[in-house]
Protein backbone atom coordinates (compact mmCIF):
# COMPACT_ATOMS: atom_id res chain seq x y z
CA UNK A 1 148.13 122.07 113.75
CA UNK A 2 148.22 119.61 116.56
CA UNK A 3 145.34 120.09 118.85
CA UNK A 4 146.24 122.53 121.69
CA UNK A 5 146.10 121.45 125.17
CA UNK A 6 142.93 123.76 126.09
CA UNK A 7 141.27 122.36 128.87
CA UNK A 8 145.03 122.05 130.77
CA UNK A 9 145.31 122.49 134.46
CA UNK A 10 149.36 121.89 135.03
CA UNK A 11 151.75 123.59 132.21
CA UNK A 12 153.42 120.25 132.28
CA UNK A 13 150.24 118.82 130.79
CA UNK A 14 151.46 120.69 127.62
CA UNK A 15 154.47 118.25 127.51
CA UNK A 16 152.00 114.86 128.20
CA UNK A 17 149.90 116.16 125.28
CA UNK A 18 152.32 116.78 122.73
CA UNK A 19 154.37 113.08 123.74
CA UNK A 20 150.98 111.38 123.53
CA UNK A 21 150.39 112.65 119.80
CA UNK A 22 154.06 112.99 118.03
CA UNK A 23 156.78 111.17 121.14
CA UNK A 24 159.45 111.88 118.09
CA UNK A 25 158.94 115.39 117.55
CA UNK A 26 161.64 117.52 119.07
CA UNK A 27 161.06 119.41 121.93
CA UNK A 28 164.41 121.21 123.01
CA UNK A 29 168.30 121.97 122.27
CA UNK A 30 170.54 122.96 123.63
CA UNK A 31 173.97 122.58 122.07
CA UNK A 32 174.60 119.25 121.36
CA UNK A 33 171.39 117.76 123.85
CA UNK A 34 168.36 117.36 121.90
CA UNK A 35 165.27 116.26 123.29
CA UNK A 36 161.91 114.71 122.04
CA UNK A 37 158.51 115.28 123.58
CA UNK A 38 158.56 111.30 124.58
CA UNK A 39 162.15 112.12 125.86
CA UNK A 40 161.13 115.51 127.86
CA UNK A 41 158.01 114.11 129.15
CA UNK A 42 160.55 110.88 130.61
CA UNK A 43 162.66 113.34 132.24
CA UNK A 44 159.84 115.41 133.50
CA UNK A 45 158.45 112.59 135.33
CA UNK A 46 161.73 111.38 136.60
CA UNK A 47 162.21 115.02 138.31
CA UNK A 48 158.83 115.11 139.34
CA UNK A 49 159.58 111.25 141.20
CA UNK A 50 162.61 112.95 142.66
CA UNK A 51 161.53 115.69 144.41
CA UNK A 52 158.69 113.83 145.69
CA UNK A 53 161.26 111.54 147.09
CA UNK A 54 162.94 114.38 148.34
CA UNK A 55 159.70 115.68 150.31
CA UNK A 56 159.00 118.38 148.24
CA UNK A 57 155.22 118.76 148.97
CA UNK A 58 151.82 120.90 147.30
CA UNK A 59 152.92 124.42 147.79
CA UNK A 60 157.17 123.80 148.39
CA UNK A 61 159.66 126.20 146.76
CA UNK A 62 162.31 124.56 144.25
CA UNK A 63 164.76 127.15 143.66
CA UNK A 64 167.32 126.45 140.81
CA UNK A 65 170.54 128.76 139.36
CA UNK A 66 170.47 127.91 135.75
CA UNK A 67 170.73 129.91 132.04
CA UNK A 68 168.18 128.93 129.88
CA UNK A 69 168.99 125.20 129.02
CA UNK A 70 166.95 121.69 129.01
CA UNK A 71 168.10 121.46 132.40
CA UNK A 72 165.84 124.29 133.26
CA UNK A 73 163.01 123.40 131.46
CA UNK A 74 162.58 119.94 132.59
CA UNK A 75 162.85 120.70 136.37
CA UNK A 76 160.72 123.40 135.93
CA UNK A 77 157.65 121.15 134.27
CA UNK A 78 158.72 118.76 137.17
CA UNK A 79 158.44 120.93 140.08
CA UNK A 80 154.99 122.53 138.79
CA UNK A 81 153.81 118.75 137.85
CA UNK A 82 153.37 117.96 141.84
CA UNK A 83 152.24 121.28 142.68
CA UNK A 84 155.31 122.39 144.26
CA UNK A 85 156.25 126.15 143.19
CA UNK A 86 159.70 126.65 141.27
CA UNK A 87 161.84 129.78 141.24
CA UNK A 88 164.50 130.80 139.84
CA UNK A 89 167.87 132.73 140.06
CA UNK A 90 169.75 134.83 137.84
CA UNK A 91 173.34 134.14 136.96
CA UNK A 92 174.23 137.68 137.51
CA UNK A 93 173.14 138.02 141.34
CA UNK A 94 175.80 138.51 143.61
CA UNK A 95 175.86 137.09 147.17
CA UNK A 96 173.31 139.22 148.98
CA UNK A 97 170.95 138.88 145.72
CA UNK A 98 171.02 135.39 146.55
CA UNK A 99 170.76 135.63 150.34
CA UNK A 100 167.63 138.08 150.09
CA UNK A 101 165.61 135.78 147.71
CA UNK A 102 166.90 132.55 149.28
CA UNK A 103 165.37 133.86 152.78
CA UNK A 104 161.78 134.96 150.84
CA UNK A 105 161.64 131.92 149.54
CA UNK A 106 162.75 129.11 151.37
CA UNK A 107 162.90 126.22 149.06
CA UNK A 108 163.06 123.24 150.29
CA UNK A 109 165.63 121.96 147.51
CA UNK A 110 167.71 123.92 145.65
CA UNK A 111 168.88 123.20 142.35
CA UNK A 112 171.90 124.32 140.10
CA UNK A 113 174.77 124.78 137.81
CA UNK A 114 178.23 125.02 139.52
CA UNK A 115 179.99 126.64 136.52
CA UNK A 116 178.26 129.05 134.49
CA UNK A 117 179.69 131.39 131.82
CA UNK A 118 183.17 130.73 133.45
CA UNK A 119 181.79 131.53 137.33
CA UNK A 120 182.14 129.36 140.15
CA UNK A 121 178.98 129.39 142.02
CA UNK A 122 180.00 126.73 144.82
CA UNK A 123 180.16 129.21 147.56
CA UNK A 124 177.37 130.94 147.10
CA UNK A 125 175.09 127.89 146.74
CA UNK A 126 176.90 126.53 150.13
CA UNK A 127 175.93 129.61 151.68
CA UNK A 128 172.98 130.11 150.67
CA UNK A 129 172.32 126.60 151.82
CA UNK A 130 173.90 126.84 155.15
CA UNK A 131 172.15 130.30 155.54
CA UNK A 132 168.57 129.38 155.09
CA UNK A 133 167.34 126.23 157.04
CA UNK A 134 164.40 125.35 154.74
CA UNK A 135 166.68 123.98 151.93
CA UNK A 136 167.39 120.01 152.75
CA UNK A 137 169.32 119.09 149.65
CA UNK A 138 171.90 121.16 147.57
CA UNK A 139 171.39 119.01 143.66
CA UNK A 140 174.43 120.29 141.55
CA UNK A 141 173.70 119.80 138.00
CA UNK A 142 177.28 119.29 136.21
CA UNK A 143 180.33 119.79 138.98
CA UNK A 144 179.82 118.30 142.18
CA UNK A 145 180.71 119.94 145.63
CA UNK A 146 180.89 118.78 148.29
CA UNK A 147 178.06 118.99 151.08
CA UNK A 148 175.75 119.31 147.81
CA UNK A 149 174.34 115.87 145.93
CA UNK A 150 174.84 114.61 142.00
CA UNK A 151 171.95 114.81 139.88
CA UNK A 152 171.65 111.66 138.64
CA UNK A 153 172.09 110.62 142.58
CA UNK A 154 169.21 112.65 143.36
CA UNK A 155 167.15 110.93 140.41
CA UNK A 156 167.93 107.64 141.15
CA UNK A 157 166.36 108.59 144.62
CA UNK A 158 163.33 108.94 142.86
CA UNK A 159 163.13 105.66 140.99
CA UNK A 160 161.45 103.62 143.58
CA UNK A 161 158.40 106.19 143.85
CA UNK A 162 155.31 104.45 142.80
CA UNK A 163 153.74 105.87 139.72
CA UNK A 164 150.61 106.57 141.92
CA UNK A 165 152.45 108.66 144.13
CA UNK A 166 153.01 110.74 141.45
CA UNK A 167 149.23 110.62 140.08
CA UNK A 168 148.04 111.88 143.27
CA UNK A 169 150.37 114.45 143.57
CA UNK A 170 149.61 115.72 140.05
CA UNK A 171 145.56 115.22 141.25
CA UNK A 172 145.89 117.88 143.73
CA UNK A 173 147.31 120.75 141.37
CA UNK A 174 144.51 123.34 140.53
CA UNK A 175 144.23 125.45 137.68
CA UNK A 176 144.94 128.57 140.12
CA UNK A 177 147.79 127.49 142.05
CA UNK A 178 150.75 129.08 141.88
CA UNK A 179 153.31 127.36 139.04
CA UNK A 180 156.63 129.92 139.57
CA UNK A 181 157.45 132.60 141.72
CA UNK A 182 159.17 135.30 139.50
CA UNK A 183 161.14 138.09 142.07
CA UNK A 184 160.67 141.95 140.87
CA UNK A 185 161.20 145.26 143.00
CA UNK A 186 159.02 147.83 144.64
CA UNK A 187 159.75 151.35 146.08
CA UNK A 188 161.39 149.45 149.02
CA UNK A 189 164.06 148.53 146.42
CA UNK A 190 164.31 144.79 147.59
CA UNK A 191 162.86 142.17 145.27
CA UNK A 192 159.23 140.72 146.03
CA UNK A 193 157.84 137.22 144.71
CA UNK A 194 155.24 137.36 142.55
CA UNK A 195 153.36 134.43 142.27
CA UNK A 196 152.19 133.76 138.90
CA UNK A 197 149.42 131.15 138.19
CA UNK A 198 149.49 127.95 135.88
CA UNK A 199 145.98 129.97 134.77
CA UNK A 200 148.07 132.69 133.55
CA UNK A 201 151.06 130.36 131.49
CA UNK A 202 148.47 128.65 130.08
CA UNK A 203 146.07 131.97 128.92
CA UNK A 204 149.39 133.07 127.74
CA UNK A 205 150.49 130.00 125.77
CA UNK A 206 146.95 130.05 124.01
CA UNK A 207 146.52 134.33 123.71
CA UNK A 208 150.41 134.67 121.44
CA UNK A 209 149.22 131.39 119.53
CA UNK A 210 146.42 133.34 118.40
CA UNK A 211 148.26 136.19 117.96
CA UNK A 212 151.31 134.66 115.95
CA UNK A 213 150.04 131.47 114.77
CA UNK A 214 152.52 128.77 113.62
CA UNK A 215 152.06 125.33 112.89
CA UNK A 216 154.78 123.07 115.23
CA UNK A 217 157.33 126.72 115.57
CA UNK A 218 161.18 126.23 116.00
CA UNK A 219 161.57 129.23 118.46
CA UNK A 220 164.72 130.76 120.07
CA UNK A 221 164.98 130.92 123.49
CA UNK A 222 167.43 133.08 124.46
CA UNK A 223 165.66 134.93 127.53
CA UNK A 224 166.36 134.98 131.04
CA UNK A 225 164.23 132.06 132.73
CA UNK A 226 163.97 134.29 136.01
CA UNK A 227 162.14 136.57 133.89
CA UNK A 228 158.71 135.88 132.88
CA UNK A 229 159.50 136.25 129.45
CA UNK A 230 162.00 133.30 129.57
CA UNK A 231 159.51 131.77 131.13
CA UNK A 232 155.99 131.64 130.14
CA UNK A 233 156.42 134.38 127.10
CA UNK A 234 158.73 131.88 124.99
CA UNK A 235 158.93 128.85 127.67
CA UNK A 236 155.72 127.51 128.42
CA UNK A 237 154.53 129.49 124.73
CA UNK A 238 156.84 126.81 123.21
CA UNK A 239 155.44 123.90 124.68
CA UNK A 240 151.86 125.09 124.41
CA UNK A 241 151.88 125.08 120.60
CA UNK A 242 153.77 121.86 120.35
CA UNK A 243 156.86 123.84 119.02
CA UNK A 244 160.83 123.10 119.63
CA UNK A 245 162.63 125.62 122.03
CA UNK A 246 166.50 126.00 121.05
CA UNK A 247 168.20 127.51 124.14
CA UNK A 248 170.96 130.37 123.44
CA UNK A 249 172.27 129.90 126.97
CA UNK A 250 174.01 133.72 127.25
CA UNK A 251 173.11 136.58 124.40
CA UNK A 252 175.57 137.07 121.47
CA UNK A 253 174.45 138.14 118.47
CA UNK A 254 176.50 136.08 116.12
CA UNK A 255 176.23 133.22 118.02
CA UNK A 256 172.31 134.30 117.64
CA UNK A 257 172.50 135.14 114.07
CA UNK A 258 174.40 131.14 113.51
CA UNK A 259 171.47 129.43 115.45
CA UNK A 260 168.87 131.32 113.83
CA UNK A 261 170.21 129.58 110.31
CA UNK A 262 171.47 126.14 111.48
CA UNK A 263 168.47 125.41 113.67
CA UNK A 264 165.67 127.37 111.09
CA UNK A 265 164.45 129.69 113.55
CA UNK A 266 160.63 130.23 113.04
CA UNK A 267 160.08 132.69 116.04
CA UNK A 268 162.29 134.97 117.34
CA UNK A 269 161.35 136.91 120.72
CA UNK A 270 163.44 139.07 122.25
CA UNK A 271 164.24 142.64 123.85
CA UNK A 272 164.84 145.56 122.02
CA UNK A 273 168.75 145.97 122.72
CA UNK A 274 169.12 142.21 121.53
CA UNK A 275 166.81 142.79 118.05
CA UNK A 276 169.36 146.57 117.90
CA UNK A 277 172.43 143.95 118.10
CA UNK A 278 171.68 141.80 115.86
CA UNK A 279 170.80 144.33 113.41
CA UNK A 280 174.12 145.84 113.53
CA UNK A 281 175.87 142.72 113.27
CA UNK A 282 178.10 142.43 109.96
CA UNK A 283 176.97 138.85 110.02
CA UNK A 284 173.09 139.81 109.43
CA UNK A 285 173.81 140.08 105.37
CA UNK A 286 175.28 136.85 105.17
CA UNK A 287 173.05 134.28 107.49
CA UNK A 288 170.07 132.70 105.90
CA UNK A 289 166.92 134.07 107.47
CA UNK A 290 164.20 132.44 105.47
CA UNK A 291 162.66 130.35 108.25
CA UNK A 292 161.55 133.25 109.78
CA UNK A 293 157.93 133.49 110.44
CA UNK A 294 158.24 136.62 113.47
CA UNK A 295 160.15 138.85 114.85
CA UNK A 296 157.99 140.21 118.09
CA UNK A 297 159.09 142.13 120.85
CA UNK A 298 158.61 143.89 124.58
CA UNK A 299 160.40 145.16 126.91
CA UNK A 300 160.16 148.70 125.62
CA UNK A 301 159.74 150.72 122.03
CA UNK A 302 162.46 150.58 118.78
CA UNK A 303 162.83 153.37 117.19
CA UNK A 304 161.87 153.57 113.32
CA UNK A 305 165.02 153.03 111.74
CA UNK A 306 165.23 149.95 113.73
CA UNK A 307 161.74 148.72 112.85
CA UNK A 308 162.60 149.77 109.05
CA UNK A 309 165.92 147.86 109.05
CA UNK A 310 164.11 144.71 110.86
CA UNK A 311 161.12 144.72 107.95
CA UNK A 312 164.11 143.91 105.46
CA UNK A 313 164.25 140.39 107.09
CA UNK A 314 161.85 137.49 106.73
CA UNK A 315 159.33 137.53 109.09
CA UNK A 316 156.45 139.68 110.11
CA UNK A 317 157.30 142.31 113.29
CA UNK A 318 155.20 142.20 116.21
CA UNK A 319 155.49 144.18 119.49
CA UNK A 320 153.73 143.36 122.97
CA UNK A 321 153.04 144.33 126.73
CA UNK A 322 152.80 142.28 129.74
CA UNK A 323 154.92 142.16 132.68
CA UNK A 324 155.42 139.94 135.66
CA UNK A 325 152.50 140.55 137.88
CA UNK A 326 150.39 140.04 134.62
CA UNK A 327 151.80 136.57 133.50
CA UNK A 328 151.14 136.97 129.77
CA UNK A 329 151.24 139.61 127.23
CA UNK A 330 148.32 141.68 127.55
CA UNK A 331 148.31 144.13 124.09
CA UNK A 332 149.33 143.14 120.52
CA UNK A 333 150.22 145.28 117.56
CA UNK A 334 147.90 144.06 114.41
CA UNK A 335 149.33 141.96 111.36
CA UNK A 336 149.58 145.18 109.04
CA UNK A 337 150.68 147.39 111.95
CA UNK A 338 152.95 150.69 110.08
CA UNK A 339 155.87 151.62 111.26
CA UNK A 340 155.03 154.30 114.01
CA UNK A 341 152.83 151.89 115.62
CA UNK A 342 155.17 149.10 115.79
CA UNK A 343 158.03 151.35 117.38
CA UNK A 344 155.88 153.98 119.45
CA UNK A 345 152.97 152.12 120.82
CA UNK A 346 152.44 148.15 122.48
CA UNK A 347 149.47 147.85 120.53
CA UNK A 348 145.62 147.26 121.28
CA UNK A 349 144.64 145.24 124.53
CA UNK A 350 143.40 141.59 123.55
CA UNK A 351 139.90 141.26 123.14
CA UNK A 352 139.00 139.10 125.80
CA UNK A 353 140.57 140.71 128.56
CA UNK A 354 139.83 143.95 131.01
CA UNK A 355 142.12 146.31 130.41
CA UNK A 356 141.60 149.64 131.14
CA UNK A 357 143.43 153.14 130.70
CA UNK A 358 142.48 155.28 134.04
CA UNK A 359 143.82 157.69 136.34
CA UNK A 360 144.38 157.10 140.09
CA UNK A 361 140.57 157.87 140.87
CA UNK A 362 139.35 155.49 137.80
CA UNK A 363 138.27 158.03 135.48
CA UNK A 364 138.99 156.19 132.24
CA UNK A 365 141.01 158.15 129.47
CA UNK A 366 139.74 159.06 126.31
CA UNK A 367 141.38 159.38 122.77
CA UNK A 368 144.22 161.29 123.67
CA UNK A 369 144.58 161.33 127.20
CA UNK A 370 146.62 159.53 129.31
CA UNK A 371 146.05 157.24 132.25
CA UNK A 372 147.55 154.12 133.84
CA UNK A 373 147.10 151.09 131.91
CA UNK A 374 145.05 148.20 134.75
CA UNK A 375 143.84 145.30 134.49
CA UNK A 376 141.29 143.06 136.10
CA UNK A 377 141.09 138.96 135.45
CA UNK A 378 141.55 135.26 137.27
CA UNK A 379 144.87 135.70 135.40
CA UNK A 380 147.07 138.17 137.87
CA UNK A 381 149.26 136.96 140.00
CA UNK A 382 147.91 135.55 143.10
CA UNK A 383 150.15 137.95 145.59
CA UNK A 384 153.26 138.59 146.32
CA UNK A 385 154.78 135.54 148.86
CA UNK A 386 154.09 136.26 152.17
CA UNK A 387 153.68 140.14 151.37
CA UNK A 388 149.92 141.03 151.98
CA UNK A 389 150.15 144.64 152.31
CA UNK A 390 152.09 145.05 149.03
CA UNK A 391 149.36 142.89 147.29
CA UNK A 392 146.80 144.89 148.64
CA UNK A 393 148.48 148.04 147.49
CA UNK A 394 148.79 146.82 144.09
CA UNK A 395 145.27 147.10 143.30
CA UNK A 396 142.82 150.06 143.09
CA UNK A 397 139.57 150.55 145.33
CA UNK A 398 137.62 148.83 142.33
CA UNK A 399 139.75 146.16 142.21
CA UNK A 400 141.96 146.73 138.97
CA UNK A 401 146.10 145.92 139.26
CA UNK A 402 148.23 148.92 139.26
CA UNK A 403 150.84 147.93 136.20
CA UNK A 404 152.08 151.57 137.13
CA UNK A 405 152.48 151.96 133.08
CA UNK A 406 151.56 155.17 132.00
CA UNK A 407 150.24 155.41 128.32
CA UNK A 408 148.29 157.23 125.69
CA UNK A 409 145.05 156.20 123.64
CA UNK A 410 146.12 157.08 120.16
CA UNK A 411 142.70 157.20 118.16
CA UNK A 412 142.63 153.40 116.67
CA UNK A 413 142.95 151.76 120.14
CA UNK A 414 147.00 151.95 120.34
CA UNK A 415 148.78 152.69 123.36
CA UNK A 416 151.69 154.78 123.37
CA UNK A 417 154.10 154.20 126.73
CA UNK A 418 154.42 157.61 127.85
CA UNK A 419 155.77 157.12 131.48
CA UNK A 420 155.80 155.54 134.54
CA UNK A 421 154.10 156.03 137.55
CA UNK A 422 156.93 154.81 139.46
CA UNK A 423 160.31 155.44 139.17
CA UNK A 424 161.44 151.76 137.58
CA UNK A 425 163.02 151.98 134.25
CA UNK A 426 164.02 149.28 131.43
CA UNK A 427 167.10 148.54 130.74
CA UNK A 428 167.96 146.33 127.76
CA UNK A 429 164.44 144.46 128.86
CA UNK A 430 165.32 144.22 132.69
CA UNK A 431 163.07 146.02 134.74
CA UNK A 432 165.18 148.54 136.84
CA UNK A 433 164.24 149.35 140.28
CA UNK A 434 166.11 152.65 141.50
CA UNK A 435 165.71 152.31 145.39
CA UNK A 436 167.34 148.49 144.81
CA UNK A 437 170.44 150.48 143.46
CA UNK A 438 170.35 153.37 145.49
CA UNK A 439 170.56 151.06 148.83
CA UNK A 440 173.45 149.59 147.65
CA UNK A 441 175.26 153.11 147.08
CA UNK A 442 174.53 154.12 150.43
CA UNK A 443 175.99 151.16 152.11
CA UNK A 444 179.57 152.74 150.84
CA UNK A 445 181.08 154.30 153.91
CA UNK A 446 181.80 157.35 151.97
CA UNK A 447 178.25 157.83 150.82
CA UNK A 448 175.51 160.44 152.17
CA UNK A 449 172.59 160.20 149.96
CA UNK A 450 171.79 158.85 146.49
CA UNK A 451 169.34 159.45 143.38
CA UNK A 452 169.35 157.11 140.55
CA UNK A 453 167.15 157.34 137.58
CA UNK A 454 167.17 156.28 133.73
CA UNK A 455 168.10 158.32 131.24
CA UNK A 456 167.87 157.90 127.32
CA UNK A 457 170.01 155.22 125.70
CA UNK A 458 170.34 154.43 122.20
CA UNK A 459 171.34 150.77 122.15
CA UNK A 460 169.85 149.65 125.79
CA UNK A 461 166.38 152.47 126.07
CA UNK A 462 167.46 153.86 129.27
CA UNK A 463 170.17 153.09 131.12
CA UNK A 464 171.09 153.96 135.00
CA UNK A 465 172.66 157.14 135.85
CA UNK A 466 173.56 157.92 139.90
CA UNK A 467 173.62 161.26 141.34
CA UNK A 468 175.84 160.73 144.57
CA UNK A 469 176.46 162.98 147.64
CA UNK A 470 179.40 162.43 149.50
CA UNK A 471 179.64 162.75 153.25
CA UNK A 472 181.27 165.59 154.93
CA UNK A 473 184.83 165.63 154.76
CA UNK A 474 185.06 162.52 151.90
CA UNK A 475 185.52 162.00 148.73
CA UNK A 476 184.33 159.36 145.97
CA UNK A 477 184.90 158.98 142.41
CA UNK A 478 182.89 157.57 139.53
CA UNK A 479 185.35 153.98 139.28
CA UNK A 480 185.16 153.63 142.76
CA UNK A 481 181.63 153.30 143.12
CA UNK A 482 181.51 151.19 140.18
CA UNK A 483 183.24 148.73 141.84
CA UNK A 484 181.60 148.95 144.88
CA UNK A 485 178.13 148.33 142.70
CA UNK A 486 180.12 145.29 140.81
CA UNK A 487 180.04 143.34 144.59
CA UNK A 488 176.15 143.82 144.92
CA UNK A 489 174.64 144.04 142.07
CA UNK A 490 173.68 142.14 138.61
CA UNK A 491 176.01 144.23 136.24
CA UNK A 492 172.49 145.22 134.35
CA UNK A 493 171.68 147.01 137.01
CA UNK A 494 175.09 149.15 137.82
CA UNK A 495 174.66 152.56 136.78
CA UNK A 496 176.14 153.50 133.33
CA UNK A 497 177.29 156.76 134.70
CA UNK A 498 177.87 158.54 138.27
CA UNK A 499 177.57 162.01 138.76
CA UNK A 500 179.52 163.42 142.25
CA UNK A 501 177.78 166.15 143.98
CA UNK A 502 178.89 167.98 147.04
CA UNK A 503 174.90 168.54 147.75
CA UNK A 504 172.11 167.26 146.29
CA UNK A 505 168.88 169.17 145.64
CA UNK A 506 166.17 168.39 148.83
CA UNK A 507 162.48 168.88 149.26
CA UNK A 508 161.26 170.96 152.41
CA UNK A 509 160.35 167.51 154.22
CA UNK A 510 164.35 166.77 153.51
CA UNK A 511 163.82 164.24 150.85
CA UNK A 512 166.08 164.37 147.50
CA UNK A 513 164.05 166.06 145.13
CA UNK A 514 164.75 164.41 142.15
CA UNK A 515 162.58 166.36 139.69
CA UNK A 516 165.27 168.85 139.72
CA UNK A 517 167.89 166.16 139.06
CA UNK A 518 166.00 164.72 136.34
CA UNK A 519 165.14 168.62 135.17
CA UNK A 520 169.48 168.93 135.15
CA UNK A 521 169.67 166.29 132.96
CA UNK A 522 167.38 167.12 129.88
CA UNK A 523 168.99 170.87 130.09
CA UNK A 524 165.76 172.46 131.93
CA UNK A 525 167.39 172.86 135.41
């Protein structure tokens, strides 16, 4: 095993430390682009010159629209190299998606893709450019547009920075600045920042290589890399442990099954609708698995025919918790973990953090009882950007961070998810935030109030289903409102199924009381 980076202060020292050691070793692919550490850690820099040229400062927001590719990961070591802050944006958002993030974050450059997946995403990166006076330069990374500038313009911008320019800028980076900003929701149902540490990438990197230790992995990378899975969970994990990420740039599981054989997959991470594709793929009894070391997930629990059907393939099955605001995975299912642990429960907290199971006034649960799972370390985000009074309501009196996870201490330490103590729900690993959906219901002309909440799903967990009250006098129809959600929304986050009511249920105070809806839906109401 190559030495590990320990005493790190930038992620993008991970990169430097691996080049320094083995310059040939390969670091990413991505189709036919195939990058070595000495090659990564040349573009890194080159970035890095670039937005300095560019007057990207300590503290600036890079925003970039990208899949997971080498693209991404090179400007985001680059923009966390000079202490700037990256972010980044999901190829699903529609236009006010982009707009509300774009206006939170003000980035001073924004980066991206023009064609994605067959989408043409000039407009919305001219408007989001023309709508938010922060952002100086639009870089377009394949396609240009016009009023937007060439990458390799934009690099060449760059050249002339001195190499101490750079060295100073990489000087002033601490340990506890913030590396990404990672957007989630709240019960205001519009997405907040979280800003996640280079602390908490790099606890991360070093907690899963203890956890599911490889010598120099081959892992698959074929997460989100606005999620903090894509990011620090397999990103910033890859380059940690010296490893070689190959990018799966949108999910298929054939395509998946292929690159797990041609490229030897080591270390597959993933969500639990992707593992229950790829399991029912006809092309799972043909592909050579052997390279498989693990097969770990999070996200939510498998159910034990899945788990069984997985433990027929090479590799040893792991499950996890973490989430945004966290940074890293926080619990870990053992090495001989049996089946009911590995598809009800996320496992046992890591030793060396504080992580407790409580109730609201801190009263810690016992074996069998259930409580909230918090946490307490240097690692937690540092706040949500520019949102103080959502920070502060994120911890407890003593001091712990809400996860608002609700679970149950099985007798040998395991947790079993039992709830939530809000109302978000997962959804084929994205984290669903009612309210977000519901405001975007209500904005129909036709609409007069709106419940959504998860229900059971075989293949995705839980998936969204919308209770919809019409106003007086109109009329609306499942298809309708579909299409309505199709214009605002990420299509993970449209509502499988819409349910028309002429009234919904209310509370005295004249609130939707949705614990009779959700009581109508599992037969007790």
């Amino acid at each position: 095993m190559i030495p590990l980076p320990v005493h790190a202060v930038r992620i993008g020292q991970c990169v430097s430390h691996h080049a320094a050691r083995e310059p040939e070793r390969e670091a990413a692919v991505h189709h036919d682009r195939r990058l070595t550490y000495g090659e990564l850690e040349t573009d890194m820099t080159r970035w890095a010159k670039a937005l300095l040229a560019a007057g990207v400062g300590h503290g600036d927001r890079v925003a970039m629209l990208t899949p997971p590719s080498t693209e991404w990961l090179t400007v985001m070591l680059a923009t966390t190299e000079i202490g700037a802050i990256w972010c980044g944006y999901h190829p699903r958002y529609k236009r006010p998606e982009f707009k509300h993030v774009t206006e939170l974050a003000e980035p001073t450059v924004l980066i991206g893709f023009r064609h994605i997946h067959g989408r043409d995403y000039a407009e919305d990166l001219l408007a989001m450019k023309a709508d938010v006076p922060s952002i100086r330069q639009l870089v377009l990374l394949d396609t240009p547009v016009e009023g937007g500038v060439i990458a390799e313009d934009f690099l060449a911008a760059g050249d002339a920075v001195p190499d101490g320019d750079l060295d100073a800028a990489r000087a002033k980076v601490a340990l506890d600045d913030t590396a990404v900003l990672i957007f989630t929701s709240g019960t205001t149902g519009r997405p907040k920042a979280a800003m996640v540490k280079h602390r908490a990438l790099l606890t991360g990197g070093a907690v899963e290589n203890e956890h599911w230790p490889m010598d120099r992995p081959r892992i698959l990378h074929m997460m989100p890399v606005n999620h903090i899975a894509g990011v620090g969970m397999t990103g910033v994990f890859g380059m940690f442990v010296g490893g070689t990420l190959v990018f799966q740039d949108r999910f298929e599981p054939g395509d998946l099954l292929r690159l797990l054989e041609e490229e030897k997959i080591d270390h597959l991470l993933g969500s639990p609708v992707q593992f229950h594709m790829m399991a029912n793929h006809p092309d799972l009894e043909t592909r050579d698995l052997s390279n498989l070391k693990f097969l770990t997930w999070g996200g939510g629990p498998i159910s034990v025919p899945l788990v069984a059907r997985l433990n027929k393939l090479p590799g040893a099955l792991r499950t996890s918790f973490g989430m945004t605001e966290l940074g890293l995975y926080v619990t870990f299912t053992d090495h001989d973990a049996p089946f009911d642990v590995l598809s009800r429960t996320i496992g046992r907290p890591h030793k060396d953090f504080e992580i407790r199971v409580a109730d609201a006034d801190g009263k810690v649960a016992g074996v069998g009882e259930q409580g909230e799972i918090q946490a307490r370390g240097d690692w937690l985000l540092a706040g949500y950007f520019r949102d103080p009074v959502a920070t502060a309501e994120a911890y407890t009196s003593d001091g712990w961070f809400h996860t608002g996870d609700v679970v149950k201490v099985w007798e040998d330490g395991n947790l079993e998810i039992v709830g939530r103590t809000k109302e978000m729900f997962i959804s084929g690993g994205f984290n669903i935030y009612p309210r977000e959906i519901e405001l975007a219901i209500e904005e129909h002309p036709d609409t007069s109030m709106v419940a959504v909440m998860g229900v059971p799903d075989e293949a995705f967990g839980e998936v969204g289903h919308a209770f919809v009250e019409p106003k007086p006098g109109r009329s609306l129809d499942a298809a309708t409102l579909k299409a309505w959600c199709g214009e605002r929304l990420a299509n993970y986050k449209i509502p499988k199924t819409f349910e028309i009511r002429d009234e919904l249920p209310r509370l005295p105070i004249g609130k939707i009381d949705k614990q009779t809806l959700k009581a109508s839906l599992s037969g007790d109401g």
